[in-house]
C-alpha atoms as a PDB file:
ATOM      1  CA  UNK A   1     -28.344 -28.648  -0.989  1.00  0.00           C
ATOM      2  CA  UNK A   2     -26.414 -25.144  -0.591  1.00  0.00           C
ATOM      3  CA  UNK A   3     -23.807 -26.881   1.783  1.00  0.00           C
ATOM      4  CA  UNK A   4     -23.616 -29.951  -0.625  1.00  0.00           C
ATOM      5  CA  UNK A   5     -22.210 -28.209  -3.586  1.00  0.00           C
ATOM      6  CA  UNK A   6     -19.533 -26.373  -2.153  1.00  0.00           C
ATOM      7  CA  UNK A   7     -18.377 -29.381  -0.473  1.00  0.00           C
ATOM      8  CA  UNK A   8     -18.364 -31.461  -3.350  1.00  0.00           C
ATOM      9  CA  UNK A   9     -15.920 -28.932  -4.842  1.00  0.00           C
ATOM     10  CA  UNK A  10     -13.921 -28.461  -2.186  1.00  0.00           C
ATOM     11  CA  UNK A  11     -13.382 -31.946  -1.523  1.00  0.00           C
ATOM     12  CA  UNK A  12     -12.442 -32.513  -5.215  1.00  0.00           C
ATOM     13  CA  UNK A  13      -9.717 -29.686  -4.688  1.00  0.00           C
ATOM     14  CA  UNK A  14      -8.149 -31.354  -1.743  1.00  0.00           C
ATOM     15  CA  UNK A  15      -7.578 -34.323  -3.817  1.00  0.00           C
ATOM     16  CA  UNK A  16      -5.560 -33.300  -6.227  1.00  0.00           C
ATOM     17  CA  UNK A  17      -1.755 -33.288  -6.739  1.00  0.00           C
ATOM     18  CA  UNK A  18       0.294 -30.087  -4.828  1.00  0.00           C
ATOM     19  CA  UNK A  19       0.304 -28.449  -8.428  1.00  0.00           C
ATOM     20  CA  UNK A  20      -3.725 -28.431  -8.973  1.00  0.00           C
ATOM     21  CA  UNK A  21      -3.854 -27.142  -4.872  1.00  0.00           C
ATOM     22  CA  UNK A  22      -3.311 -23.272  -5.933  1.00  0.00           C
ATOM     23  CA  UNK A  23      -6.976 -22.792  -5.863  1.00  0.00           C
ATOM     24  CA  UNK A  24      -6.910 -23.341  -1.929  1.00  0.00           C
ATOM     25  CA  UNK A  25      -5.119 -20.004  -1.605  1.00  0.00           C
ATOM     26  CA  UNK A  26      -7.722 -18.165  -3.436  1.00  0.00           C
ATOM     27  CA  UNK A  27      -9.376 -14.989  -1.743  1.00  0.00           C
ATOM     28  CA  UNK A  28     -12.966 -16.731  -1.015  1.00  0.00           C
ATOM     29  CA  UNK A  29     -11.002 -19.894   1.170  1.00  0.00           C
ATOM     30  CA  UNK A  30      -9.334 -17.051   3.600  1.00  0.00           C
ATOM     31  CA  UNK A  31     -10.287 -16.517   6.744  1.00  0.00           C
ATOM     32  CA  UNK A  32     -11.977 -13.186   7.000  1.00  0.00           C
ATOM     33  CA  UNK A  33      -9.662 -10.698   9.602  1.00  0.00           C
ATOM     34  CA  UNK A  34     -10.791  -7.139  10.646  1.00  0.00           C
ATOM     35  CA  UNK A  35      -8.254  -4.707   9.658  1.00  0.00           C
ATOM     36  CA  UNK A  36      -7.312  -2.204  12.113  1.00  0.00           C
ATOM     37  CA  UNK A  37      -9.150   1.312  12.220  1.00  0.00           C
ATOM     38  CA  UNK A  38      -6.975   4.446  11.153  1.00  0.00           C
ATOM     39  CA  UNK A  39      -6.311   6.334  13.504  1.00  0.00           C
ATOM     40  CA  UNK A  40      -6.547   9.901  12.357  1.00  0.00           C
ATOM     41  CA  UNK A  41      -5.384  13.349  14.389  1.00  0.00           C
ATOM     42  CA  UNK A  42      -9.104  15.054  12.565  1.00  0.00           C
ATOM     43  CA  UNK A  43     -11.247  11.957  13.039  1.00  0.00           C
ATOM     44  CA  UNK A  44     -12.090  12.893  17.139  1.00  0.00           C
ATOM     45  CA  UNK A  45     -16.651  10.926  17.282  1.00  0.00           C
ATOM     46  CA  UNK A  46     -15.865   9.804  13.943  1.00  0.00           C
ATOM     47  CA  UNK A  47     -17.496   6.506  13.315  1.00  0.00           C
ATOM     48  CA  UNK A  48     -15.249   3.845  12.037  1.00  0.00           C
ATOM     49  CA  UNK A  49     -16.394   3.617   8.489  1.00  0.00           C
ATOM     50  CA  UNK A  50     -15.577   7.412   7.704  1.00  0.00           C
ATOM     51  CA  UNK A  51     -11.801   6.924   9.928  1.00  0.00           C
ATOM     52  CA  UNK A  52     -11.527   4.158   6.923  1.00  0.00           C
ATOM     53  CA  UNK A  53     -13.008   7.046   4.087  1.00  0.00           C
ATOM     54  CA  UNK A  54     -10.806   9.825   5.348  1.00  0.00           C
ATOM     55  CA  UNK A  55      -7.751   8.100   5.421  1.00  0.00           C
ATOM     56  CA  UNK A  56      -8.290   7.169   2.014  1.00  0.00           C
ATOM     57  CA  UNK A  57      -8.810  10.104   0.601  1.00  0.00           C
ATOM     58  CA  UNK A  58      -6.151  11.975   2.544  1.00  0.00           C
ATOM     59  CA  UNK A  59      -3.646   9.293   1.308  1.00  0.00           C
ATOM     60  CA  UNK A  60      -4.512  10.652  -2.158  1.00  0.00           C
ATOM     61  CA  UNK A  61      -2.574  13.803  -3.198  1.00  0.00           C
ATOM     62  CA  UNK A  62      -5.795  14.474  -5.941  1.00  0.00           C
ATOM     63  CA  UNK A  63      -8.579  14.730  -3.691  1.00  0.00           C
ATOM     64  CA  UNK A  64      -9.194  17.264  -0.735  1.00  0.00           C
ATOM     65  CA  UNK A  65     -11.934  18.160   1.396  1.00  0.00           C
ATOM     66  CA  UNK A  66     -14.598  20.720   0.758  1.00  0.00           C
ATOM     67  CA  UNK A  67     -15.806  22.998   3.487  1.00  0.00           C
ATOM     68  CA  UNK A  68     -18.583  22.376   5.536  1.00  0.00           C
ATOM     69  CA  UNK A  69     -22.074  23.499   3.805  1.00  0.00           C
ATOM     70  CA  UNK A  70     -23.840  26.081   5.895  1.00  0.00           C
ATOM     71  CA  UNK A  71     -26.644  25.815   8.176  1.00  0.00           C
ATOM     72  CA  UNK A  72     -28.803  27.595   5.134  1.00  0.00           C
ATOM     73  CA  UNK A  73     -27.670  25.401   3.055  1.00  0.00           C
ATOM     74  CA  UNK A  74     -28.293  22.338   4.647  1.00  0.00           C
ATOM     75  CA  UNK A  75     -31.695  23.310   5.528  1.00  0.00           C
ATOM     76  CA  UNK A  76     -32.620  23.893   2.554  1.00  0.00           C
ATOM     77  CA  UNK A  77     -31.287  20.655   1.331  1.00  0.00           C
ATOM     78  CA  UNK A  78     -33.267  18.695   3.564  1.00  0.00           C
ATOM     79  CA  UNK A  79     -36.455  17.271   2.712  1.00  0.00           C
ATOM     80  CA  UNK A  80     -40.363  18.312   3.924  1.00  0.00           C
ATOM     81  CA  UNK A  81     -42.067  15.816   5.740  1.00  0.00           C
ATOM     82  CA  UNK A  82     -44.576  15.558   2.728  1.00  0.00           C
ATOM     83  CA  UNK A  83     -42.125  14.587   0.069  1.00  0.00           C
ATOM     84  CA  UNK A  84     -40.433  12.125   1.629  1.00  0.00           C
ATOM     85  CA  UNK A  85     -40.434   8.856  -0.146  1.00  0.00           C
ATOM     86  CA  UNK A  86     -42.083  10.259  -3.502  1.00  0.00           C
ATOM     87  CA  UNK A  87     -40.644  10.279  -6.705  1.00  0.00           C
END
């Protein structure tokens, strides 16, 4: 039944006229491509989702870094063992 639907409607769409076609070139009938990872002079172990973060936000003149926390700091930031999961 999923698979039924969608090809229902996108048989009706491939027969219409070439002026009633423009919905084939919509976003969800693409094929899906991996865009290249940034490559960034900074991003040396960086996993590829925060090579695509940091070249986002160093694209924008607005937004910059902050420092690194320190080792106090993220201690102290880090949960017990007892209160994880609790509200």
């Amino acid at each position: 039944m999923r698979l039924f639907v969608p090809g229902i409607i996108l048989l009706s769409l491939l027969a219409q006229g070439e002026e009633e076609k423009a919905g084939l070139e919509w976003w969800a009938f693409q094929t899906v491509e991996r865009p290249p990872v940034p490559v960034l002079e900074e991003g040396d172990g960086l996993a590829p989702i925060d090579s695509f973060v940091r070249a986002q936000l160093s694209s924008s003149p607005a937004t910059r870094r902050a420092r690194s926390a320190f080792r106090a700091t993220l201690l102290w930031r880090r949960p017990s063992g007892g209160d994880v999961g609790r509200a």
